[in-house]
Protein backbone atom coordinates (compact mmCIF):
# COMPACT_ATOMS: atom_id res chain seq x y z
CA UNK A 1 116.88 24.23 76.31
CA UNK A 2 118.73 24.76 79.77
CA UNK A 3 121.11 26.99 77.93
CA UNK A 4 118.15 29.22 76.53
CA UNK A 5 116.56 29.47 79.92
CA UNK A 6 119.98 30.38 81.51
CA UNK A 7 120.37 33.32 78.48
CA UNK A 8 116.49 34.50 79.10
CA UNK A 9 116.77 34.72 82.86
CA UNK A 10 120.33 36.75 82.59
CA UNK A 11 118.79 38.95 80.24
CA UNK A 12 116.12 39.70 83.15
CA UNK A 13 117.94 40.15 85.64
CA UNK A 14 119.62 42.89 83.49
CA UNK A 15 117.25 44.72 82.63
CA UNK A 16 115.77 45.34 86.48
CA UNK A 17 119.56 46.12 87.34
CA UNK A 18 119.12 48.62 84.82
CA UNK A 19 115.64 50.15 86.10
CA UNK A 20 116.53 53.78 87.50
CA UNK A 21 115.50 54.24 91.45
CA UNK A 22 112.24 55.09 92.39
CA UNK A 23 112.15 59.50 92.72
CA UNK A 24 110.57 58.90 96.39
CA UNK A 25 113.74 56.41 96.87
CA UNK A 26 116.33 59.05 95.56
CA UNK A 27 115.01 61.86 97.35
CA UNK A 28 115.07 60.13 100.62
CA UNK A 29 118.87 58.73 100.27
CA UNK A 30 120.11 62.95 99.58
CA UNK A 31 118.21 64.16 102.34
CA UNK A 32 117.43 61.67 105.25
CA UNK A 33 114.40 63.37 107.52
CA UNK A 34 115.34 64.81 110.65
CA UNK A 35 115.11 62.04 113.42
CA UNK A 36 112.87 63.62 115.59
CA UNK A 37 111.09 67.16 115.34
CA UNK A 38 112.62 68.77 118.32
CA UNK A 39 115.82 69.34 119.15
CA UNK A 40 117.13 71.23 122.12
CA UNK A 41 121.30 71.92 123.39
CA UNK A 42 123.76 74.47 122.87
CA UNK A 43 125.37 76.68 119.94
CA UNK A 44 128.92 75.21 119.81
CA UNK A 45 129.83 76.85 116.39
CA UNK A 46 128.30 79.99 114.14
CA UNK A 47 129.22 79.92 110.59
CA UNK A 48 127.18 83.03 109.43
CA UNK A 49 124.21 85.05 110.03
CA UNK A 50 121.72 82.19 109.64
CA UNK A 51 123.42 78.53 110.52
CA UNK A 52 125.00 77.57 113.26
CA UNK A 53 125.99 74.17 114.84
CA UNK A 54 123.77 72.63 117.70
CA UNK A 55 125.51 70.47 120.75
CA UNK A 56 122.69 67.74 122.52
CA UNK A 57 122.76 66.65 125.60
CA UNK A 58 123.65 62.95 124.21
CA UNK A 59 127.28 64.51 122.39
CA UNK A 60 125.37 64.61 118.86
CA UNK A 61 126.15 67.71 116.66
CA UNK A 62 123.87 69.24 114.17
CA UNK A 63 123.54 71.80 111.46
CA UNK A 64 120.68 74.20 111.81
CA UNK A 65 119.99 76.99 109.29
CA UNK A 66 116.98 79.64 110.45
CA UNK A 67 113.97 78.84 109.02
CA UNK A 68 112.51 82.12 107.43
CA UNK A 69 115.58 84.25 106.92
CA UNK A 70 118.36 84.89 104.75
CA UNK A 71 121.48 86.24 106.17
CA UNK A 72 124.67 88.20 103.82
CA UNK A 73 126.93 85.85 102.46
CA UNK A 74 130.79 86.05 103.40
CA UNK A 75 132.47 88.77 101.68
CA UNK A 76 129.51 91.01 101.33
CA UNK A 77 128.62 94.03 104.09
CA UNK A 78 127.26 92.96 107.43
CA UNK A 79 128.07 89.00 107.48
CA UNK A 80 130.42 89.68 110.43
CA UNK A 81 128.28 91.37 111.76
CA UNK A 82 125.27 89.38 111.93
CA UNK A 83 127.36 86.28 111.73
CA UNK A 84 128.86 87.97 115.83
CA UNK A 85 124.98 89.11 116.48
CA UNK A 86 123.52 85.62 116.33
CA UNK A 87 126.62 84.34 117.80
CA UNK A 88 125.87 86.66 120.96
CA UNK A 89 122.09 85.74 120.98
CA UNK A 90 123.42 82.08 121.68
CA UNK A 91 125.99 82.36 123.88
CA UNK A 92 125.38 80.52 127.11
CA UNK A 93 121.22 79.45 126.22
CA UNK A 94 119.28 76.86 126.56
CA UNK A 95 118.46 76.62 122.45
CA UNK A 96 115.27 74.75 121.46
CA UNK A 97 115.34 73.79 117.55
CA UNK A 98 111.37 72.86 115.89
CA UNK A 99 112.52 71.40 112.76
CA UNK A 100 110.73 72.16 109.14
CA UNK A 101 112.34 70.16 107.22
CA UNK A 102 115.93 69.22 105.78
CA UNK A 103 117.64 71.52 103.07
CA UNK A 104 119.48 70.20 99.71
CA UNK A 105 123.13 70.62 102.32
CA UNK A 106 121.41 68.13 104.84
CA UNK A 107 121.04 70.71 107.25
CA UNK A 108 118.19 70.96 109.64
CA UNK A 109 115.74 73.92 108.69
CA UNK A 110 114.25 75.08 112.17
CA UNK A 111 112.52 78.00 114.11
CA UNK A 112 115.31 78.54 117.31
CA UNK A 113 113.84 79.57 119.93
CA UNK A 114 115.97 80.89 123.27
CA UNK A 115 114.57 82.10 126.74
CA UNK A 116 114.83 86.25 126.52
CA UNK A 117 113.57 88.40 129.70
CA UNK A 118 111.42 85.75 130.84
CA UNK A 119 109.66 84.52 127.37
CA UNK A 120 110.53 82.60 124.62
CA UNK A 121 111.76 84.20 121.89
CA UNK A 122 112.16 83.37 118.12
CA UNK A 123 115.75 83.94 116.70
CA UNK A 124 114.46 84.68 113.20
CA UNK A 125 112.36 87.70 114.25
CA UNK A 126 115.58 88.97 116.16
CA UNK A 127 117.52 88.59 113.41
CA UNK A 128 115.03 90.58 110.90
CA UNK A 129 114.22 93.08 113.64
CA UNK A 130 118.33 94.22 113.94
CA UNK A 131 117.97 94.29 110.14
CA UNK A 132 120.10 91.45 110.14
CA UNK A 133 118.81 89.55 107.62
CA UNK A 134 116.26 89.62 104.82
CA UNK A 135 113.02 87.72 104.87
CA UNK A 136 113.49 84.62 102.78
CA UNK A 137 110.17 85.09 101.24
CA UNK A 138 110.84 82.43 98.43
CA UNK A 139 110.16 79.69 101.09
CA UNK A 140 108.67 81.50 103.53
CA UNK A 141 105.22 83.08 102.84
CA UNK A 142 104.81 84.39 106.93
CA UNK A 143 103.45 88.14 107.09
CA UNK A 144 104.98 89.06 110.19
CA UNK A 145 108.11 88.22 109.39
CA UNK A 146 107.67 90.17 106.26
CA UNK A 147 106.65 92.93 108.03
CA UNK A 148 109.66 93.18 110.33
CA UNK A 149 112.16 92.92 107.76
CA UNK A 150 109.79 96.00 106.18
CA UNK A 151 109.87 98.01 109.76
CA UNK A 152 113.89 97.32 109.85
CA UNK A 153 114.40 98.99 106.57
CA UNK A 154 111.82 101.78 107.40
CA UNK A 155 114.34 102.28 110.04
CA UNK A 156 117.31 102.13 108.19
CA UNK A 157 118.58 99.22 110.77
CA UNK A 158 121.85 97.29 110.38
CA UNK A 159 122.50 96.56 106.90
CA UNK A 160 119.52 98.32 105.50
CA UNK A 161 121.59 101.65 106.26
CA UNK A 162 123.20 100.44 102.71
CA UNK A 163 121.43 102.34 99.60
CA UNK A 164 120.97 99.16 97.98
CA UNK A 165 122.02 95.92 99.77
CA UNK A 166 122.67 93.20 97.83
CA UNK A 167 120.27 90.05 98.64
CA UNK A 168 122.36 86.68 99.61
CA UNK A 169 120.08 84.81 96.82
CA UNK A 170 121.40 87.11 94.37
CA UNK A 171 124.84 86.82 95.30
CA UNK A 172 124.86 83.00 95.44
CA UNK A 173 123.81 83.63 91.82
CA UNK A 174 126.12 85.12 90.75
CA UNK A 175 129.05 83.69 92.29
CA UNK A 176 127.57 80.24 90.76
CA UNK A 177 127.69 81.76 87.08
CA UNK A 178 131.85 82.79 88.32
CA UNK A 179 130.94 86.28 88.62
CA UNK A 180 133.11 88.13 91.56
CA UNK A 181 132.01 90.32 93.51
CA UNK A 182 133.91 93.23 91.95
CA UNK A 183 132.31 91.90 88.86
CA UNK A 184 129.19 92.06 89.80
CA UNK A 185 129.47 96.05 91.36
CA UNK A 186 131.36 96.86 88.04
CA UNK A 187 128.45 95.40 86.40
CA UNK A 188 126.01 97.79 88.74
CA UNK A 189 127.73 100.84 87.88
CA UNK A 190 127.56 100.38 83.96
CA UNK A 191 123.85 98.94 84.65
CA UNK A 192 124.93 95.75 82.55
CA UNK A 193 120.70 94.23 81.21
CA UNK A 194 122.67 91.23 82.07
CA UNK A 195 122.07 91.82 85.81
CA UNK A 196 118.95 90.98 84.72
CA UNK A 197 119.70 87.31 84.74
CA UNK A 198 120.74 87.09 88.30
CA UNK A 199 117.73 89.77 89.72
CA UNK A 200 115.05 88.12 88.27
CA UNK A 201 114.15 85.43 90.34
CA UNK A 202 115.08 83.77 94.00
């Protein structure tokens, strides 16, 4: 009988080892929310066009990528370029960070905000209004960002003086699939349907 027991109860305990983690559980252990929703320091580090690296006052270090836009990729036109533009906006400010949430790379997703002649100013809408950066309309829905990304390509600004520039979304796409970027232009030229497959959504 004590045997039996003893087989039943391993058994149990098996089978809840075996139980897969709660979705809720999961999602919280890949991307841990931010610890408070505020966040103010210094730019210590740029690494493109829309993330940079945030100093605090108490020595801590964080990854912030600008909420709203999408900046080129490395590689492509204009990433130096805006990748040295919002490295010039931060130089030497006072940088306030409102958090959105945290992205799948565990960075902070955040309107930065900087004090510009006298008023605070959004980093975002500088970056769209340089035509800097595209409006990242697949998660975020904000009209007036959408309309200064418009009025920067009316204008032909910064990489919009490009016939057709090349979204960042649809070069992460294809770079996933192991598509270069010579590929990809090659690919343009011939007007491959398969571009299709990388175009079609966000």
């Amino acid at each position: 009988m004590t045997r039996r027991f003893i087989s039943s109860l391993l058994c149990i305990t098996s089978l809840f080892a075996t139980l897969p983690v709660p979705a809720q559980q999961r999602k919280t252990q890949q991307q841990p929310a931010p610890e408070k929703k505020v966040y103010t320091g210094k730019s210590v580090s740029v690494s493109d066009g829309d993330t940079f690296t945030l100093l605090t006052a108490d020595k801590k270090q964080y990854h912030i990528r600008l909420d709203g836009i999408d900046a080129p990729e490395k590689g492509m036109p204009y990433y130096k370029v805006a990748k040295q533009y919002l490295a010039d906006l931060l130089l030497n400010q006072s940088v306030r960070c409102e958090i959105r949430k945290t992205d799948q790379y565990n960075r902070f997703v955040a309107r930065v905000y900087i004090m510009r002649e006298g008023r605070k100013t959004d980093i975002s809408e500088l970056m769209l209004h340089a035509g800097l950066a595209w409006h990242y309309i697949q998660y975020n829905k904000e009209q007036y960002l959408a309309d200064l990304a418009a009025q920067a390509r009316t204008a032909k600004k910064g990489l919009w003086a490009e016939p057709k520039p090349t979204p960042p979304w649809v070069v992460r796409k294809y770079r996933r699939a192991g598509i270069s970027d010579a590929e990809y232009r090659k690919m343009q030229q011939e007007r491959n349907p398969a571009l299709r497959l990388y175009q079609a959504d966000k």
